[in-house]
C-alpha atoms as a PDB file:
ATOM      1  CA  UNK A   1       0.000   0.000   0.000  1.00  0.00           C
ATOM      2  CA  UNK A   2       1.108   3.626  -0.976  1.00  0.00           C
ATOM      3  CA  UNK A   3       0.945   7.116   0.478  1.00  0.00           C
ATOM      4  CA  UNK A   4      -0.407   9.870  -2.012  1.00  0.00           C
ATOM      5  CA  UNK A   5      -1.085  13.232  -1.889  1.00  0.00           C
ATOM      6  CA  UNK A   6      -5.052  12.589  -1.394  1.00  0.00           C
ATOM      7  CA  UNK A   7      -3.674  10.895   1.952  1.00  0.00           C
ATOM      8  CA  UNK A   8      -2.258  14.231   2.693  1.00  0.00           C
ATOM      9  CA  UNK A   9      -4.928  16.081   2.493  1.00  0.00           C
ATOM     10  CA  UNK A  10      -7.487  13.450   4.129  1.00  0.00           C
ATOM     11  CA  UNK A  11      -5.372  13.884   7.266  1.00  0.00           C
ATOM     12  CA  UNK A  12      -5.394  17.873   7.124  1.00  0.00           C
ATOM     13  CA  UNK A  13      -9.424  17.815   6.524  1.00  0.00           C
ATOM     14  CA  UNK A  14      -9.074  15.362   9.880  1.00  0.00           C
ATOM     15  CA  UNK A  15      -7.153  17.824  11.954  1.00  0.00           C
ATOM     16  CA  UNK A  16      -9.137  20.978  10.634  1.00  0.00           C
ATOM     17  CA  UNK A  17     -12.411  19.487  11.819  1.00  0.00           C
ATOM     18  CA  UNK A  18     -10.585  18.975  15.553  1.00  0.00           C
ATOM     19  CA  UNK A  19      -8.478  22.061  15.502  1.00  0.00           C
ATOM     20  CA  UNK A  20     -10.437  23.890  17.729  1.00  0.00           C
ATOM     21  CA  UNK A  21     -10.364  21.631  20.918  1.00  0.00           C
ATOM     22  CA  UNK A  22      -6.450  21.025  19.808  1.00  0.00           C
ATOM     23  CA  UNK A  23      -6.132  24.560  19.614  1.00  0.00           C
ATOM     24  CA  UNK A  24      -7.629  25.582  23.495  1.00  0.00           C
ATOM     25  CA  UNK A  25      -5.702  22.511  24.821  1.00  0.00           C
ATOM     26  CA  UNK A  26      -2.206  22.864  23.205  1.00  0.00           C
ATOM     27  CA  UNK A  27      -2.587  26.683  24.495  1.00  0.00           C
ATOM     28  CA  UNK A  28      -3.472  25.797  28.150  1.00  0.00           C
ATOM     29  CA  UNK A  29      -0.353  23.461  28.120  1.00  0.00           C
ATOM     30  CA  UNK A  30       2.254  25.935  27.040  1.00  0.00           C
ATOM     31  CA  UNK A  31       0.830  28.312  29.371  1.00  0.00           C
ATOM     32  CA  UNK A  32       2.206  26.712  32.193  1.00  0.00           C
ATOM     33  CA  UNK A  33       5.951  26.508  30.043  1.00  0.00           C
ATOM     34  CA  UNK A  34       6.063  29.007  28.031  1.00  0.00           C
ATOM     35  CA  UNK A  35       4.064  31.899  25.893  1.00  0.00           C
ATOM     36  CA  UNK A  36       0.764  29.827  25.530  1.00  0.00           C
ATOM     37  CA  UNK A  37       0.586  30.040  22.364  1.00  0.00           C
ATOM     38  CA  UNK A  38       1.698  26.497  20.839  1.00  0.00           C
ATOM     39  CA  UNK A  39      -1.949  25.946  19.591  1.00  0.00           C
ATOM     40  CA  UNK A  40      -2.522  29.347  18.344  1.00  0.00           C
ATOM     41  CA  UNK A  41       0.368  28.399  16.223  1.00  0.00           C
ATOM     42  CA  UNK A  42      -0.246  25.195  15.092  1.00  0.00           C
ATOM     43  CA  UNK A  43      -3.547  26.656  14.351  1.00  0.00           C
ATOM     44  CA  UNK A  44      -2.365  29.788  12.094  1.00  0.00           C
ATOM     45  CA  UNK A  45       0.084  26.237  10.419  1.00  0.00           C
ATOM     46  CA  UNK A  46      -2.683  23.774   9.769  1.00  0.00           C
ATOM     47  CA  UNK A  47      -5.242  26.726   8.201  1.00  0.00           C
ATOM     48  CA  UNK A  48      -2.309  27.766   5.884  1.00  0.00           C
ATOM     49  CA  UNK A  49      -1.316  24.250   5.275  1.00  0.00           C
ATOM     50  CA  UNK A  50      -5.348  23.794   4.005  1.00  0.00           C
ATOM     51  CA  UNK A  51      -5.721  26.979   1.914  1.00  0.00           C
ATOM     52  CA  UNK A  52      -2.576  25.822  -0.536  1.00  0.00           C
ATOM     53  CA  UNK A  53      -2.878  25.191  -3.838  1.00  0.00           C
ATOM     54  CA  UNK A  54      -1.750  21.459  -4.511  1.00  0.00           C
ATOM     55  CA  UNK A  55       0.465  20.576  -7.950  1.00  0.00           C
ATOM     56  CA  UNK A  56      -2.087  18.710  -9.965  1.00  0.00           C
ATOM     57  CA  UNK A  57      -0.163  15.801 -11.080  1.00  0.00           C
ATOM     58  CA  UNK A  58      -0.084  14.592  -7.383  1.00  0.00           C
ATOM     59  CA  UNK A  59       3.653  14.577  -6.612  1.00  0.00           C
ATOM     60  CA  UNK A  60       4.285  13.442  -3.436  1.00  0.00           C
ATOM     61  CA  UNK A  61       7.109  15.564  -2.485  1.00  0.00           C
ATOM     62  CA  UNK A  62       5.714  18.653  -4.301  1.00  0.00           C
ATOM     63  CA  UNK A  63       2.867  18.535  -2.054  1.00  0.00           C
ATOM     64  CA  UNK A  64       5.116  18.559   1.225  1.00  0.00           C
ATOM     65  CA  UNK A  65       7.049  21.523  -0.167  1.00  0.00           C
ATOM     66  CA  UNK A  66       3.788  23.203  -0.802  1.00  0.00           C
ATOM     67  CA  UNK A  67       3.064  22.788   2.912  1.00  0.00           C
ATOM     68  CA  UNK A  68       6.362  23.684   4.216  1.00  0.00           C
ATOM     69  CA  UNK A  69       6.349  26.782   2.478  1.00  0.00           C
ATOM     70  CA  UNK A  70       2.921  27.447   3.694  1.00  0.00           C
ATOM     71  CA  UNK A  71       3.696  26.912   7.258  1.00  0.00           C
ATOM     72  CA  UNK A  72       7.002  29.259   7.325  1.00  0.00           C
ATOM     73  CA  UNK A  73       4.951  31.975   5.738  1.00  0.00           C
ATOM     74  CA  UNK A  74       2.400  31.550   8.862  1.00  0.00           C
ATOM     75  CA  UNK A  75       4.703  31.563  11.572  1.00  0.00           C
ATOM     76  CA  UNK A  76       8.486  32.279  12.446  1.00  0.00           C
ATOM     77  CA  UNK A  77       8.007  30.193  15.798  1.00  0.00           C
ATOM     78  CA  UNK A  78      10.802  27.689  16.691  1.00  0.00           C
ATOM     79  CA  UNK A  79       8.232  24.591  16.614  1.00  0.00           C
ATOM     80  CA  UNK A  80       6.364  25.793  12.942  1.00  0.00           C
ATOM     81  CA  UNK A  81      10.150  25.700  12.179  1.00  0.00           C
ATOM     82  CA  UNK A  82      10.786  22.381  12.903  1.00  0.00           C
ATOM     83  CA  UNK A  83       7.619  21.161  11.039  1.00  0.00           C
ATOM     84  CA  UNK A  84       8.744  22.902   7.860  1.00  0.00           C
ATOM     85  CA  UNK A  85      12.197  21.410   8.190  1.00  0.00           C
ATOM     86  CA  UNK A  86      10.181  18.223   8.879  1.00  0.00           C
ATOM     87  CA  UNK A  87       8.602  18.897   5.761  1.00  0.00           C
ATOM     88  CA  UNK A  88      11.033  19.891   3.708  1.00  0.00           C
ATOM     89  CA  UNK A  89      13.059  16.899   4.430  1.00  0.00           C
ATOM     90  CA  UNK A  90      10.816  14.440   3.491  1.00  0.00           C
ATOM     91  CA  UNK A  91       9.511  16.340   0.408  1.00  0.00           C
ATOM     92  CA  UNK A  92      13.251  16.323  -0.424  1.00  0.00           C
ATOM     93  CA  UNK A  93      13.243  12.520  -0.398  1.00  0.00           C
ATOM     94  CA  UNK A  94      10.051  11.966  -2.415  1.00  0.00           C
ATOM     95  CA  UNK A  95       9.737  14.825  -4.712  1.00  0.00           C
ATOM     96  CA  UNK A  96       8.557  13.382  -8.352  1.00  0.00           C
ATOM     97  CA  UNK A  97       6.749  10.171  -7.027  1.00  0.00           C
ATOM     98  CA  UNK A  98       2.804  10.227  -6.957  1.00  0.00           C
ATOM     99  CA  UNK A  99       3.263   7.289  -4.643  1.00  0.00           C
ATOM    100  CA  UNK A 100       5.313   6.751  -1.454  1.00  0.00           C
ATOM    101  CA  UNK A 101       5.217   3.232  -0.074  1.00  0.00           C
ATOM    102  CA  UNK A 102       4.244   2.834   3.642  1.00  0.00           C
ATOM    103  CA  UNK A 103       7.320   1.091   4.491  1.00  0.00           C
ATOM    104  CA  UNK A 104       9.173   4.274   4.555  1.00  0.00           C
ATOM    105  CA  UNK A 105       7.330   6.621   6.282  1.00  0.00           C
ATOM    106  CA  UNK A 106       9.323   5.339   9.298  1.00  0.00           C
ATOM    107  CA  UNK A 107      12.923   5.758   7.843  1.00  0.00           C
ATOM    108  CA  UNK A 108      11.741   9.457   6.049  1.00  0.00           C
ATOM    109  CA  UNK A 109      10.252  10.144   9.641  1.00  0.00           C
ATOM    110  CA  UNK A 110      13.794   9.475  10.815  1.00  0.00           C
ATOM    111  CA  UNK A 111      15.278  11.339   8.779  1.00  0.00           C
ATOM    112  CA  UNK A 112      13.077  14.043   9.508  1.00  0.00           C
ATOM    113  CA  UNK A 113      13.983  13.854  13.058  1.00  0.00           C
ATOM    114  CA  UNK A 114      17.509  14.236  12.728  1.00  0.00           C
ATOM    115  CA  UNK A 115      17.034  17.170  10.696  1.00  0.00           C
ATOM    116  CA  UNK A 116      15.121  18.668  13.517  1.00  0.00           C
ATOM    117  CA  UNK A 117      17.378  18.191  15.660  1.00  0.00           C
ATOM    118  CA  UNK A 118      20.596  19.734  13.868  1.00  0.00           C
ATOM    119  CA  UNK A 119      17.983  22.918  13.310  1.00  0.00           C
ATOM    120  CA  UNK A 120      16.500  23.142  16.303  1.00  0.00           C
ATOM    121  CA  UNK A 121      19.501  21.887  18.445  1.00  0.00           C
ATOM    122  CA  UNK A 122      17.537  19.368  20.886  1.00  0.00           C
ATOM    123  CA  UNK A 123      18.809  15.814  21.143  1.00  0.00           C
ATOM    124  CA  UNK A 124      16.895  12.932  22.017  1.00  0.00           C
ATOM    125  CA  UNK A 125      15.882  12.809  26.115  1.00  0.00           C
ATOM    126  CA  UNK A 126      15.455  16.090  25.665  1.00  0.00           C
ATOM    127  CA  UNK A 127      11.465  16.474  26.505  1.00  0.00           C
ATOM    128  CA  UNK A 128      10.601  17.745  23.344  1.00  0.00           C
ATOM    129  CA  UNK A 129       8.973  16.626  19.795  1.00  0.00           C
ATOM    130  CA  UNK A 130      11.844  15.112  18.562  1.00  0.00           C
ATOM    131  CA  UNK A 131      11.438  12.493  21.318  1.00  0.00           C
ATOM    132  CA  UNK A 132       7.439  12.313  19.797  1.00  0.00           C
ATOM    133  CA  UNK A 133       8.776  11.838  16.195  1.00  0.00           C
ATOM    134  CA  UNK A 134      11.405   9.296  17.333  1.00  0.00           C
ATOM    135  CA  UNK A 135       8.977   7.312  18.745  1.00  0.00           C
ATOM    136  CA  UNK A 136       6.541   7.101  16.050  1.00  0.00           C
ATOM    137  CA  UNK A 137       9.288   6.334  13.423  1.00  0.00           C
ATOM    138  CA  UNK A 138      10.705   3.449  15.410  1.00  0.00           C
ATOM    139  CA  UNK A 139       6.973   2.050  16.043  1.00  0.00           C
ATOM    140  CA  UNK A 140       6.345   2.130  12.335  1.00  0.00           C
ATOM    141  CA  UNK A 141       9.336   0.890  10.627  1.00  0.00           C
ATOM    142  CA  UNK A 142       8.592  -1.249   7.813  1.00  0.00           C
ATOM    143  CA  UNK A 143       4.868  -1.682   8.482  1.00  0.00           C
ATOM    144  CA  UNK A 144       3.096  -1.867   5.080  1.00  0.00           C
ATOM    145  CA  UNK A 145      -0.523  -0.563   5.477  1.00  0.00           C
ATOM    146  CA  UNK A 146      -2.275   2.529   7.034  1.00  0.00           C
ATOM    147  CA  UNK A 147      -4.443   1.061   9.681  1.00  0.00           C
ATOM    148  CA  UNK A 148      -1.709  -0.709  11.442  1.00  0.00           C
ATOM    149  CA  UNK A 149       0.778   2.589  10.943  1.00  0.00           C
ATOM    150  CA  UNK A 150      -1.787   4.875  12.712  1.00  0.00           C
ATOM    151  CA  UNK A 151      -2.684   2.524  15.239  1.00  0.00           C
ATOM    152  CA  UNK A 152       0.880   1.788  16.046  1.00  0.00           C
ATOM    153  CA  UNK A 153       2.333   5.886  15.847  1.00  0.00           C
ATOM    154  CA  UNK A 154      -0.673   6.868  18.219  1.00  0.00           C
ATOM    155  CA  UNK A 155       0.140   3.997  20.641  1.00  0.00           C
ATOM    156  CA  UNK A 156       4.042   4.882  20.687  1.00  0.00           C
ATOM    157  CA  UNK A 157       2.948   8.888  20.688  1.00  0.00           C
ATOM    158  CA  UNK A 158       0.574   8.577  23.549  1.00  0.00           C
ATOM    159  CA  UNK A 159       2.904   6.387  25.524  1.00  0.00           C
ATOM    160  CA  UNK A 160       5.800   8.673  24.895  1.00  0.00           C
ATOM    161  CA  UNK A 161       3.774  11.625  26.242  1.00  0.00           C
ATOM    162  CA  UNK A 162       3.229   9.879  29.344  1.00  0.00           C
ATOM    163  CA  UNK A 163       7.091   8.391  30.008  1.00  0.00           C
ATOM    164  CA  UNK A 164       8.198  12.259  29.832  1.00  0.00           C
ATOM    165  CA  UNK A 165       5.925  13.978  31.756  1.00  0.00           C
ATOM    166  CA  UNK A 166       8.030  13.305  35.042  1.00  0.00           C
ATOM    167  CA  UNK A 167      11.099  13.984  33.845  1.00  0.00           C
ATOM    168  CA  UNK A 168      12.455  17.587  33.059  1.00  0.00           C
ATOM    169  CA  UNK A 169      12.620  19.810  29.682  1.00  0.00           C
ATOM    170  CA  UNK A 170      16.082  20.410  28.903  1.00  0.00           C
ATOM    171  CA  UNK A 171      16.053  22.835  26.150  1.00  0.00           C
ATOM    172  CA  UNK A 172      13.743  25.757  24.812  1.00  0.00           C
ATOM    173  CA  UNK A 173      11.939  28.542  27.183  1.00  0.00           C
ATOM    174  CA  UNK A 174      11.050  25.352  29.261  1.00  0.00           C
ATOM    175  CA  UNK A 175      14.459  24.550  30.599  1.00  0.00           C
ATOM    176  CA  UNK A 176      14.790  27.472  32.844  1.00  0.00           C
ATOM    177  CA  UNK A 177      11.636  26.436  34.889  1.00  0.00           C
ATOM    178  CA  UNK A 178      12.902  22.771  34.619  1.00  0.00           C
ATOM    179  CA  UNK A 179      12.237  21.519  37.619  1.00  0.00           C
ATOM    180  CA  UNK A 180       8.474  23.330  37.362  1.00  0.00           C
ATOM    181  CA  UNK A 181       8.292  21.498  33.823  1.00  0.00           C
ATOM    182  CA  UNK A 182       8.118  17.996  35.963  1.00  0.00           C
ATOM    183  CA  UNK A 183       4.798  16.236  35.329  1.00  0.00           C
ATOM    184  CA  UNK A 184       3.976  18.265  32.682  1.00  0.00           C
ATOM    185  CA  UNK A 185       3.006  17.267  29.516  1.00  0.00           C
ATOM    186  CA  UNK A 186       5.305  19.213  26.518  1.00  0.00           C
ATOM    187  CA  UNK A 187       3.336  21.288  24.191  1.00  0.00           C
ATOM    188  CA  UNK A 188       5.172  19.886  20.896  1.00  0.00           C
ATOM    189  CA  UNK A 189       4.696  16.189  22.199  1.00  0.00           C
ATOM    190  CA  UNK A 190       1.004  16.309  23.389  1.00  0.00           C
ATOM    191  CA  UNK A 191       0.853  18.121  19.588  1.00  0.00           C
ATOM    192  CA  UNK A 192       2.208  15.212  17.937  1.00  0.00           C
ATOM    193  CA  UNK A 193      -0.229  13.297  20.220  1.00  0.00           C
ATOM    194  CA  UNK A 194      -3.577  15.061  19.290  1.00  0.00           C
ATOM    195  CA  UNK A 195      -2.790  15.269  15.509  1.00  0.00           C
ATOM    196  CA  UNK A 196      -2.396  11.333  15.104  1.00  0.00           C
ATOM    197  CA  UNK A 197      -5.672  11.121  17.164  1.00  0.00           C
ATOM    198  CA  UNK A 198      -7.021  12.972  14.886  1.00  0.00           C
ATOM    199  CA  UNK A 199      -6.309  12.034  11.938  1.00  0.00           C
ATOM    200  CA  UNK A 200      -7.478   8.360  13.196  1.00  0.00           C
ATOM    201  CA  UNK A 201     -11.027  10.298  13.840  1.00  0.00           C
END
């Protein structure tokens, strides 16, 4: 079985149609580390992400870099920055192909994460998304259809959430209220979280 770009854009109609609960509770999480503004953000991404025009031959990769450029145009924040890079790397990998098989979502989602992390500067253990993403590649790796690839990224999301949330943030606005940041759940990871619900919905 085979990503394509009406995949894409199934999953963005998905997380549109639960953006508004995401929104409020992404918010009052990064209120208590940070600006509370994480799902304002991911808000002002997703809505630009669903207004851009597609290429009409369906290229895979084309489609990504359509999103990535939509979501650094709405917002210059360090997280909508790692999404585009996210983007942008896999778009990078797949660019001419209508088709992407399953099988590598994990490795591109790996590659994705390391990406992240040399732009963003956060390592793994770190209490951020990157620990999210790594997760969800690992689960996935080499599984060949959808079903069992959302079912398996939401179980290794959810349960990622909850191994961090008593241990500290070590990087970003969080780290200097690190001990305050214990058995809290981090904005980018309960993100990753309610998007792959979502898109299961």
């Amino acid at each position: 079985m085979h990503m394509r770009q009406e995949h894409l854009q199934d999953a963005l109609d998905k997380i549109v149609a639960n953006l508004p609960a995401i929104e409020r509770e992404l918010n009052a999480a990064d209120s208590k580390l940070g600006d509370g503004d994480t799902g304002g953000m991911l808000a002002r991404v997703v809505s630009a992400m669903h207004a851009t025009q597609l290429p009409g031959d369906g290229d895979f990769g084309a489609t990504l870099s359509a999103y990535a450029r939509a979501t650094a145009a709405a917002t210059g924040s360090s997280l909508g920055t790692l999404i585009a890079t996210a983007m942008l790397t896999i778009a990078k990998q797949t660019r001419g192909r209508p088709e992407v098989p399953w099988t590598e979502l994990g490795p591109l989602l790996e590659q994705a994460r390391d990406a992240m992390s040399a732009r963003g500067g956060a390592g793994l253990g770190d209490k951020t998304v990157l620990d999210a993403v790594d997760a969800v590649a690992r689960s996935i790796n080499g599984v060949e259809d959808s079903s069992t690839v959302h079912s398996a990224a939401q179980a290794a999301a959810v349960a990622t959430l909850e191994d961090f949330k008593d241990r500290p943030n070590k990087i970003g606005r969080a780290r200097m209220c690190a001990e305050a940041s214990i058995g809290l759940d981090d904005p980018g990871m309960l993100a990753v979280v309610r998007v792959i619900q979502a898109i299961g919905r």
